[in-house]
PDB file of N, CA and C in Angstrom:
ATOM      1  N   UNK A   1       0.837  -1.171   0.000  1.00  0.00           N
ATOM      2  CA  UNK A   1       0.000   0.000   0.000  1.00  0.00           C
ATOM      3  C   UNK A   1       0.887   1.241   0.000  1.00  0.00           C
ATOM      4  N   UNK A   2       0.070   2.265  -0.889  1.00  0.00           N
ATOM      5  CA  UNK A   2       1.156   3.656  -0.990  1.00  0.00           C
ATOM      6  C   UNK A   2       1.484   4.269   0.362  1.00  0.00           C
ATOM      7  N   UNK A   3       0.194   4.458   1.211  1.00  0.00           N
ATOM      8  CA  UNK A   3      -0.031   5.309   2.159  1.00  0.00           C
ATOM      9  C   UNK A   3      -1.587   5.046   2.888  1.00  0.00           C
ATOM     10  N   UNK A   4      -1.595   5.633   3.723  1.00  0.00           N
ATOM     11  CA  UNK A   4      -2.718   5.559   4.785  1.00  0.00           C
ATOM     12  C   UNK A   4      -4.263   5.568   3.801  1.00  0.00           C
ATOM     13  N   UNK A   5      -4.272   6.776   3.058  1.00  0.00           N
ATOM     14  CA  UNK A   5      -5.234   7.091   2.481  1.00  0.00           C
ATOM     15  C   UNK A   5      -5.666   5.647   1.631  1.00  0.00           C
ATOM     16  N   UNK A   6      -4.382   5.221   0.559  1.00  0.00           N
ATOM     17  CA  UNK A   6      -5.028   3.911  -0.163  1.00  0.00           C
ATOM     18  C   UNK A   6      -5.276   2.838   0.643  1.00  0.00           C
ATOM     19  N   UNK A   7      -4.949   2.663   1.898  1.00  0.00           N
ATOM     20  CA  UNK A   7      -5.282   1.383   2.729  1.00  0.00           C
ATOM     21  C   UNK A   7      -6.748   1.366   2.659  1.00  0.00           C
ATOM     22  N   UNK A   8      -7.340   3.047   3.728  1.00  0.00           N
ATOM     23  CA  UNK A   8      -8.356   3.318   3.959  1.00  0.00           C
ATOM     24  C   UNK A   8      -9.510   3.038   2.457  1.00  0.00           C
ATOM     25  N   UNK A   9      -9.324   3.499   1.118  1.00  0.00           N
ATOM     26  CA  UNK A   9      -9.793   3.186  -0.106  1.00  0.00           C
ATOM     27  C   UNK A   9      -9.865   2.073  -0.294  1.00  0.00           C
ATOM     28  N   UNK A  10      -8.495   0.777  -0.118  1.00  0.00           N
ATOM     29  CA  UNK A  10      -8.892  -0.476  -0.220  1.00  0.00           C
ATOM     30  C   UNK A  10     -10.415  -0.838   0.402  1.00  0.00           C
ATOM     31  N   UNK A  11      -9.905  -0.545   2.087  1.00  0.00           N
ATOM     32  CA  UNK A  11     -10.982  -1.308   3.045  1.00  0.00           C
ATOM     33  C   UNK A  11     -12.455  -1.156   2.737  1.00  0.00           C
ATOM     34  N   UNK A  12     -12.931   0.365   1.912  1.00  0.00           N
ATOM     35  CA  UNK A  12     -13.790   0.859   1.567  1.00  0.00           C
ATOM     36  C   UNK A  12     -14.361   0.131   0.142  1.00  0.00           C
ATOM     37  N   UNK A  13     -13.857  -0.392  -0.553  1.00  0.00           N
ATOM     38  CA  UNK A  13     -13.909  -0.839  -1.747  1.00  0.00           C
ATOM     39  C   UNK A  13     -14.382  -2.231  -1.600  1.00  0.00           C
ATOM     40  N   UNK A  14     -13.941  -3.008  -0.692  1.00  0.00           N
ATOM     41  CA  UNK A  14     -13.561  -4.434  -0.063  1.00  0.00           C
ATOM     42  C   UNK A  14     -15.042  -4.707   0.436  1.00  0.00           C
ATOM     43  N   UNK A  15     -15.657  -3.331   1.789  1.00  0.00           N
ATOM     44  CA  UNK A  15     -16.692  -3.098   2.259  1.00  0.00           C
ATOM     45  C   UNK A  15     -17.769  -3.012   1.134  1.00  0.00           C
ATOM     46  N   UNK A  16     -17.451  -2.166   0.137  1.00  0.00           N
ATOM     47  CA  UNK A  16     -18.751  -2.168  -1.146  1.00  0.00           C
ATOM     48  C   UNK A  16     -18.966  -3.427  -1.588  1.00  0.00           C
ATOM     49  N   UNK A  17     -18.163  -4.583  -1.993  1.00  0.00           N
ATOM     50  CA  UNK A  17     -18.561  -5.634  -2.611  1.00  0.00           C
ATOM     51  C   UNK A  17     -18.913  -6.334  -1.827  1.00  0.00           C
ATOM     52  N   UNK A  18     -18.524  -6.135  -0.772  1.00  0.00           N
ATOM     53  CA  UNK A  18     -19.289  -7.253   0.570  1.00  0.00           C
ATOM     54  C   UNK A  18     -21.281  -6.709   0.773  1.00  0.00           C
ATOM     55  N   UNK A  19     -21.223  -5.297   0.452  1.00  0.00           N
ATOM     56  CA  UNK A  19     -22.604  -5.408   0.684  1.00  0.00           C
ATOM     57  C   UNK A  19     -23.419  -5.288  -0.213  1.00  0.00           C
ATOM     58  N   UNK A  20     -22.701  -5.369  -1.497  1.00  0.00           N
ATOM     59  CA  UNK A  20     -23.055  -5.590  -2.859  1.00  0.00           C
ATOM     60  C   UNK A  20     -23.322  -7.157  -3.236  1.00  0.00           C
ATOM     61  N   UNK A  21     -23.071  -8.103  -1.861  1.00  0.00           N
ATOM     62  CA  UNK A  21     -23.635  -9.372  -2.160  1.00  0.00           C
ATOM     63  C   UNK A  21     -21.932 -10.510  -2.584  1.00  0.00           C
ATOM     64  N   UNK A  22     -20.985  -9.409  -2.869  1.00  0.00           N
ATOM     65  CA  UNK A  22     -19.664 -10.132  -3.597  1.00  0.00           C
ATOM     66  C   UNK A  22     -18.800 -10.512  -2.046  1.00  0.00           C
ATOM     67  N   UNK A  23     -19.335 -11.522  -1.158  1.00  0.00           N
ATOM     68  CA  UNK A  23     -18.357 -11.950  -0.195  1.00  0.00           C
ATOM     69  C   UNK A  23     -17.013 -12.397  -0.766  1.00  0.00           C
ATOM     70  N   UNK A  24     -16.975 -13.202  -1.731  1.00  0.00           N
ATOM     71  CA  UNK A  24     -15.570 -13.854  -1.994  1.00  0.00           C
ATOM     72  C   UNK A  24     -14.858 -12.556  -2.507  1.00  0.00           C
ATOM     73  N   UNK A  25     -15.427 -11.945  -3.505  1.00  0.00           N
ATOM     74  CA  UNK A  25     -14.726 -11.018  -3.957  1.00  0.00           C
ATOM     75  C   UNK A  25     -13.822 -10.019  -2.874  1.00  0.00           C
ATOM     76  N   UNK A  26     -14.752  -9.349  -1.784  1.00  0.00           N
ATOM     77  CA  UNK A  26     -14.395  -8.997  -0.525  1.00  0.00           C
ATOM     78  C   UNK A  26     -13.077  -9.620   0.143  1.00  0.00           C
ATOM     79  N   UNK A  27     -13.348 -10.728   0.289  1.00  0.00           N
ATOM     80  CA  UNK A  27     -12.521 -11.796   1.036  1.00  0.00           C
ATOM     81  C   UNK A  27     -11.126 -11.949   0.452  1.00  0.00           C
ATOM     82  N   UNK A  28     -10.952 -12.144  -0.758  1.00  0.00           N
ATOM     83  CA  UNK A  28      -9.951 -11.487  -1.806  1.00  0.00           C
ATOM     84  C   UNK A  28      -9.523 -10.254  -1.715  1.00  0.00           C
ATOM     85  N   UNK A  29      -9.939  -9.397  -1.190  1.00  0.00           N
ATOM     86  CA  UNK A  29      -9.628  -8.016  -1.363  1.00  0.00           C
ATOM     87  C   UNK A  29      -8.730  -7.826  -0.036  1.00  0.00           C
ATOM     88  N   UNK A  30      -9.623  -8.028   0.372  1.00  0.00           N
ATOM     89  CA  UNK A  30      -9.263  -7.461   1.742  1.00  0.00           C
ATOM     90  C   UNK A  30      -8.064  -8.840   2.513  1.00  0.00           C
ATOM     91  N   UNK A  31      -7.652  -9.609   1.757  1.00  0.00           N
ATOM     92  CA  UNK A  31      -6.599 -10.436   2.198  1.00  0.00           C
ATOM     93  C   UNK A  31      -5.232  -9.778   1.073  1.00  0.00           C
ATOM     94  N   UNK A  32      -5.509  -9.132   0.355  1.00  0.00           N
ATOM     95  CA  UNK A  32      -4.398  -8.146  -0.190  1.00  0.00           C
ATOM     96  C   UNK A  32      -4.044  -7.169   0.317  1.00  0.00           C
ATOM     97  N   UNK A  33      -4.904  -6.689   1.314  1.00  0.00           N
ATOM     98  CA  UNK A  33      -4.906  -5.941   1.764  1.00  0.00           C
ATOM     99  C   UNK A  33      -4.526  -5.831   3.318  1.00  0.00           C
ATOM    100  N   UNK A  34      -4.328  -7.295   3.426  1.00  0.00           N
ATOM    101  CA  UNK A  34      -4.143  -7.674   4.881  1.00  0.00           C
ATOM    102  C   UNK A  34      -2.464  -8.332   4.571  1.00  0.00           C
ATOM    103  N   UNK A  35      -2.449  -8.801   3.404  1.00  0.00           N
ATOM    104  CA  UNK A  35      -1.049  -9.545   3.076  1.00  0.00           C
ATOM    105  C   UNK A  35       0.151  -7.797   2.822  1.00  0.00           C
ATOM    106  N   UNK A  36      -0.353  -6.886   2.124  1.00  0.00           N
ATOM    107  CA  UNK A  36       0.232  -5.882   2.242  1.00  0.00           C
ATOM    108  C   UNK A  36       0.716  -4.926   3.118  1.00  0.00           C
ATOM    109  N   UNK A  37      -0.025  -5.093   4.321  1.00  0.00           N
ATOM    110  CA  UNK A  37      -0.012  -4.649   5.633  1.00  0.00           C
ATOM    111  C   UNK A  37       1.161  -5.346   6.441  1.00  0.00           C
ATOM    112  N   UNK A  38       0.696  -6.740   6.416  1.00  0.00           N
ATOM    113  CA  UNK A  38       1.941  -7.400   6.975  1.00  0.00           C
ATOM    114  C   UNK A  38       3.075  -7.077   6.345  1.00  0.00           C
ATOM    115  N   UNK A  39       3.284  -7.128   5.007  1.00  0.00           N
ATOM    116  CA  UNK A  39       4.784  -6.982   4.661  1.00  0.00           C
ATOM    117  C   UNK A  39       5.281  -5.629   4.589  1.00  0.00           C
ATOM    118  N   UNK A  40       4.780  -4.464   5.259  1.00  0.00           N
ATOM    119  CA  UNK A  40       5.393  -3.357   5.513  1.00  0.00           C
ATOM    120  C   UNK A  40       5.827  -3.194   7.039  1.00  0.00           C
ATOM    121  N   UNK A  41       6.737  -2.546   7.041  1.00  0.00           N
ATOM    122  CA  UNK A  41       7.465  -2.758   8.667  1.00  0.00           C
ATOM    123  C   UNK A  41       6.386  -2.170   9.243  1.00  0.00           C
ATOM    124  N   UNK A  42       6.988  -2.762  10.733  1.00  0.00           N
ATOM    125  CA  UNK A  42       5.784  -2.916  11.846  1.00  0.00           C
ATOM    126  C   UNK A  42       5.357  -1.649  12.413  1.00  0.00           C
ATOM    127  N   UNK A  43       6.598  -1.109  12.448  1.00  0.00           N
ATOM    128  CA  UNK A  43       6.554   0.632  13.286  1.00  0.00           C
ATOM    129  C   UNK A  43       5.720   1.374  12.426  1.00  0.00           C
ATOM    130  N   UNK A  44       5.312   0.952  10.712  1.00  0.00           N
ATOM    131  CA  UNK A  44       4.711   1.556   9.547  1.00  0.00           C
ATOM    132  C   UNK A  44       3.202   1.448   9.577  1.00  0.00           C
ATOM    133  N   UNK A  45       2.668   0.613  10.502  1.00  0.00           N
ATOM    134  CA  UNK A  45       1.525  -0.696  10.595  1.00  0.00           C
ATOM    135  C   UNK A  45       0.362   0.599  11.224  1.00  0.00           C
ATOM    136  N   UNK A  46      -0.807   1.267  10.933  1.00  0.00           N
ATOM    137  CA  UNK A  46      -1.456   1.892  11.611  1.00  0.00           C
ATOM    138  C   UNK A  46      -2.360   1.184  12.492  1.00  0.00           C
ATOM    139  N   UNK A  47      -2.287   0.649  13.469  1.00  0.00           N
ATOM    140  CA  UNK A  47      -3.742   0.246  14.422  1.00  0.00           C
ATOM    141  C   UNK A  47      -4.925   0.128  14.076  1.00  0.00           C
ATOM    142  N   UNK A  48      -5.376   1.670  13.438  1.00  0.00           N
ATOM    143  CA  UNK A  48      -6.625   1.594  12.687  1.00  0.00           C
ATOM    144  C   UNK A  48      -7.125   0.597  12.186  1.00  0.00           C
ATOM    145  N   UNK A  49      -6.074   1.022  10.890  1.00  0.00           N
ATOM    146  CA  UNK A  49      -5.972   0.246   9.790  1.00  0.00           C
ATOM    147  C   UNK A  49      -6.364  -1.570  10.509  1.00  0.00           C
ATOM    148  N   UNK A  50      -5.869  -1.677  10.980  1.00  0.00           N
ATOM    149  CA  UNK A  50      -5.647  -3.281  11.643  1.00  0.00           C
ATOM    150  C   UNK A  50      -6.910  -3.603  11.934  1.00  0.00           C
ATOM    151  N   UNK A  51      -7.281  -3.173  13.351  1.00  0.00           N
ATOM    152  CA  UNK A  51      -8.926  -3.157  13.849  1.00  0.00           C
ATOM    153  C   UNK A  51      -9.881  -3.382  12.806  1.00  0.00           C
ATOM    154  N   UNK A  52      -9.832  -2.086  11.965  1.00  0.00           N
ATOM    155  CA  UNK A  52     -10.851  -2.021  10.932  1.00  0.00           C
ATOM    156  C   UNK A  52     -11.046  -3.089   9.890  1.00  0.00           C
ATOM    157  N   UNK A  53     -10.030  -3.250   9.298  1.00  0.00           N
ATOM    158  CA  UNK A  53      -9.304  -4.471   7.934  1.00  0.00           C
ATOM    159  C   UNK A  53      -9.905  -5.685   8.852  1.00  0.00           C
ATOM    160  N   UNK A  54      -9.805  -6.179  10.518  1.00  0.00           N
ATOM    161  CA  UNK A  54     -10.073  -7.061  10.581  1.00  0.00           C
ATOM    162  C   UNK A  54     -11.599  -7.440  10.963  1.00  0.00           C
ATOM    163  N   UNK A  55     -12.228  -5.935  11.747  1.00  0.00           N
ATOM    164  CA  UNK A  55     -13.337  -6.446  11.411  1.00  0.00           C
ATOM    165  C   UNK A  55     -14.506  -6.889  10.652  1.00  0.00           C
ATOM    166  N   UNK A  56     -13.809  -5.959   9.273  1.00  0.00           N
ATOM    167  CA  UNK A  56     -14.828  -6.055   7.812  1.00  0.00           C
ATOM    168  C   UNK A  56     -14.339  -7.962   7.191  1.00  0.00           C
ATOM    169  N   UNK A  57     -13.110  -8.589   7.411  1.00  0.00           N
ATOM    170  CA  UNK A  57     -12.767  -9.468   7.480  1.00  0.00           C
ATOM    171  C   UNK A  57     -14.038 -10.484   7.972  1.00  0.00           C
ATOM    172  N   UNK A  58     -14.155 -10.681   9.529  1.00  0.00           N
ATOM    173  CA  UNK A  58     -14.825 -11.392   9.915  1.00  0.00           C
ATOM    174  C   UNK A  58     -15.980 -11.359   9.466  1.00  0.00           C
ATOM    175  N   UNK A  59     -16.971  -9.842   9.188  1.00  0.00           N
ATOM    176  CA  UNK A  59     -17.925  -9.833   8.748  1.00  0.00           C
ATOM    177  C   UNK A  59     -18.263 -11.086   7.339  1.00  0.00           C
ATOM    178  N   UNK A  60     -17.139 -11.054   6.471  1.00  0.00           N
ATOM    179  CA  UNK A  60     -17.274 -11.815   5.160  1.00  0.00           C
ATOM    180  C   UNK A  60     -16.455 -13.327   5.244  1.00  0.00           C
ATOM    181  N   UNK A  61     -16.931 -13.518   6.780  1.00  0.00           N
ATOM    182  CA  UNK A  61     -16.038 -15.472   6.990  1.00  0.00           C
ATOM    183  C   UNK A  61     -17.406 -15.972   6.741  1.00  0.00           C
ATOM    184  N   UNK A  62     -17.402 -17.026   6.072  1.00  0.00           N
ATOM    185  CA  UNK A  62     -18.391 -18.393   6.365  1.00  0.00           C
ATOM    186  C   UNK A  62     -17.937 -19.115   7.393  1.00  0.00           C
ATOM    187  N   UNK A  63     -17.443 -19.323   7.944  1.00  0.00           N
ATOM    188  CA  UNK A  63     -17.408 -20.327   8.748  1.00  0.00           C
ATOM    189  C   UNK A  63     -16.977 -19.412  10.099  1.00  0.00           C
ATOM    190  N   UNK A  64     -18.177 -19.761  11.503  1.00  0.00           N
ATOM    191  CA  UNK A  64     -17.841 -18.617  12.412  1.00  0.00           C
ATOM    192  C   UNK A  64     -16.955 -18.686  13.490  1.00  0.00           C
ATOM    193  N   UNK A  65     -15.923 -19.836  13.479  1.00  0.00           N
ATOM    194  CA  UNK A  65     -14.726 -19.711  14.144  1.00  0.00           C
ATOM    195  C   UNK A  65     -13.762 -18.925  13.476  1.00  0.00           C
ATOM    196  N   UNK A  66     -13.937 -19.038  12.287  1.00  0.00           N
ATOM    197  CA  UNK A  66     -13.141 -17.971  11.589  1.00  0.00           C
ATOM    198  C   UNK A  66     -13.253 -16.365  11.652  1.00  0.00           C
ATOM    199  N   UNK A  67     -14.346 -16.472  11.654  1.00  0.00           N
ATOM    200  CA  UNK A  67     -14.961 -14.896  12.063  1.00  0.00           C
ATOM    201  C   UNK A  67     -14.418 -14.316  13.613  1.00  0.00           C
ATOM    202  N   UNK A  68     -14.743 -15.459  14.151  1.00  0.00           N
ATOM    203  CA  UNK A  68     -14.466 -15.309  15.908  1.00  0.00           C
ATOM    204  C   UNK A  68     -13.113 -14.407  15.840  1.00  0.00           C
ATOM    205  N   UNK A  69     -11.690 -15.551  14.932  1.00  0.00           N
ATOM    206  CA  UNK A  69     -10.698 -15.298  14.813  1.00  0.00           C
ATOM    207  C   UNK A  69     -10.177 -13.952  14.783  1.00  0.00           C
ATOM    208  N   UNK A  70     -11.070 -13.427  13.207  1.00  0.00           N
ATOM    209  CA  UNK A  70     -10.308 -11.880  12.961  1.00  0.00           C
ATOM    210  C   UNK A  70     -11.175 -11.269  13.854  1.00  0.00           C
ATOM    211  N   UNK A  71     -12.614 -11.492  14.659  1.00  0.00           N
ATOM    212  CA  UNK A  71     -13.012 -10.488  15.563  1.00  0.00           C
ATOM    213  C   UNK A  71     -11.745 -10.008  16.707  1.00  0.00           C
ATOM    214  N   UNK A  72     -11.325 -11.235  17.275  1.00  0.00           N
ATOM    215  CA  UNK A  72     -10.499 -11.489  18.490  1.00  0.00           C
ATOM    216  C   UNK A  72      -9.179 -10.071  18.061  1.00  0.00           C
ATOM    217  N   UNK A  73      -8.535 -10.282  16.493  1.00  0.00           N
ATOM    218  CA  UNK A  73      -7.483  -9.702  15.966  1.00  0.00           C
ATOM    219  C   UNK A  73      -7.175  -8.223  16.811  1.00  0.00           C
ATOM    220  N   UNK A  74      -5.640  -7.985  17.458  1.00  0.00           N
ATOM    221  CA  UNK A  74      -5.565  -6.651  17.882  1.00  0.00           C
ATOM    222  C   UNK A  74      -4.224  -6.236  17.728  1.00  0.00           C
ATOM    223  N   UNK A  75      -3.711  -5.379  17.297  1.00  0.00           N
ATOM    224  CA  UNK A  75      -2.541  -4.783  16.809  1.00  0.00           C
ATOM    225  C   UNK A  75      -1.701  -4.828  18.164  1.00  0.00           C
ATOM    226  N   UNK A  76      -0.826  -5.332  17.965  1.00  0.00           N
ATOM    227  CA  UNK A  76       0.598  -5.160  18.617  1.00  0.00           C
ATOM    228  C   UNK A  76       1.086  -3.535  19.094  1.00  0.00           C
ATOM    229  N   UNK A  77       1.529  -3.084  20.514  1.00  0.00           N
ATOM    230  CA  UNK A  77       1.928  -2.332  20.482  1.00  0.00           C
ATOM    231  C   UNK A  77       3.244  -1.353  19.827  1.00  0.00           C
ATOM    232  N   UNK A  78       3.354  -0.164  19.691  1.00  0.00           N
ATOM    233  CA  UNK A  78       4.150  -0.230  18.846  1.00  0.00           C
ATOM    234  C   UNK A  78       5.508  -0.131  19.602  1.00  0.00           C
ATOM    235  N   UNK A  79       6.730  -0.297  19.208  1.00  0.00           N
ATOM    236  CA  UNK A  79       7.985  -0.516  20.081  1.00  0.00           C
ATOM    237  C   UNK A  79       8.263   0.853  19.574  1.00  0.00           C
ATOM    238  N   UNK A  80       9.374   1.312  20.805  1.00  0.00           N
ATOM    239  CA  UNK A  80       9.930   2.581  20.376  1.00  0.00           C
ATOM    240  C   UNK A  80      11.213   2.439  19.730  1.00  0.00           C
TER     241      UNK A  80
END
């Protein structure tokens, strides 16, 4: 991800097809969006971002241990 703003656009985009009926599509999205997150350093990682990404996540699990999962999800503090 470029910056804060395109994260926030992903998650928003991710959110439209989920209530546009497109779960998988969603689910896809927003795991690019979760795989991109991880691979930027940690100190880079916004909280927000995290919380949010994971609760639109759970919203679009079929199966509700999975959901449980990214509900549970909470960002790491950040180290100085």
């Amino acid at each position: 991800m470029e910056n804060s703003d395109d994260v926030t656009a992903q998650i928003g985009r991710g959110q439209e097809l989920a209530i546009a009926g497109d779960a998988e599509g969603a689910r896809h999205l927003f795991a690019e969006v979760w795989g991109a997150l991880e691979a930027s350093p940690e100190g880079n990682r916004d909280p927000l971002h995290i919380v949010t990404l994971a609760h639109y996540i759970a919203d679009v699990q079929i199966d509700p241990t999975e959901e449980l999962r990214w509900i549970c999800v909470r960002p790491r503090p950040r180290t100085r």
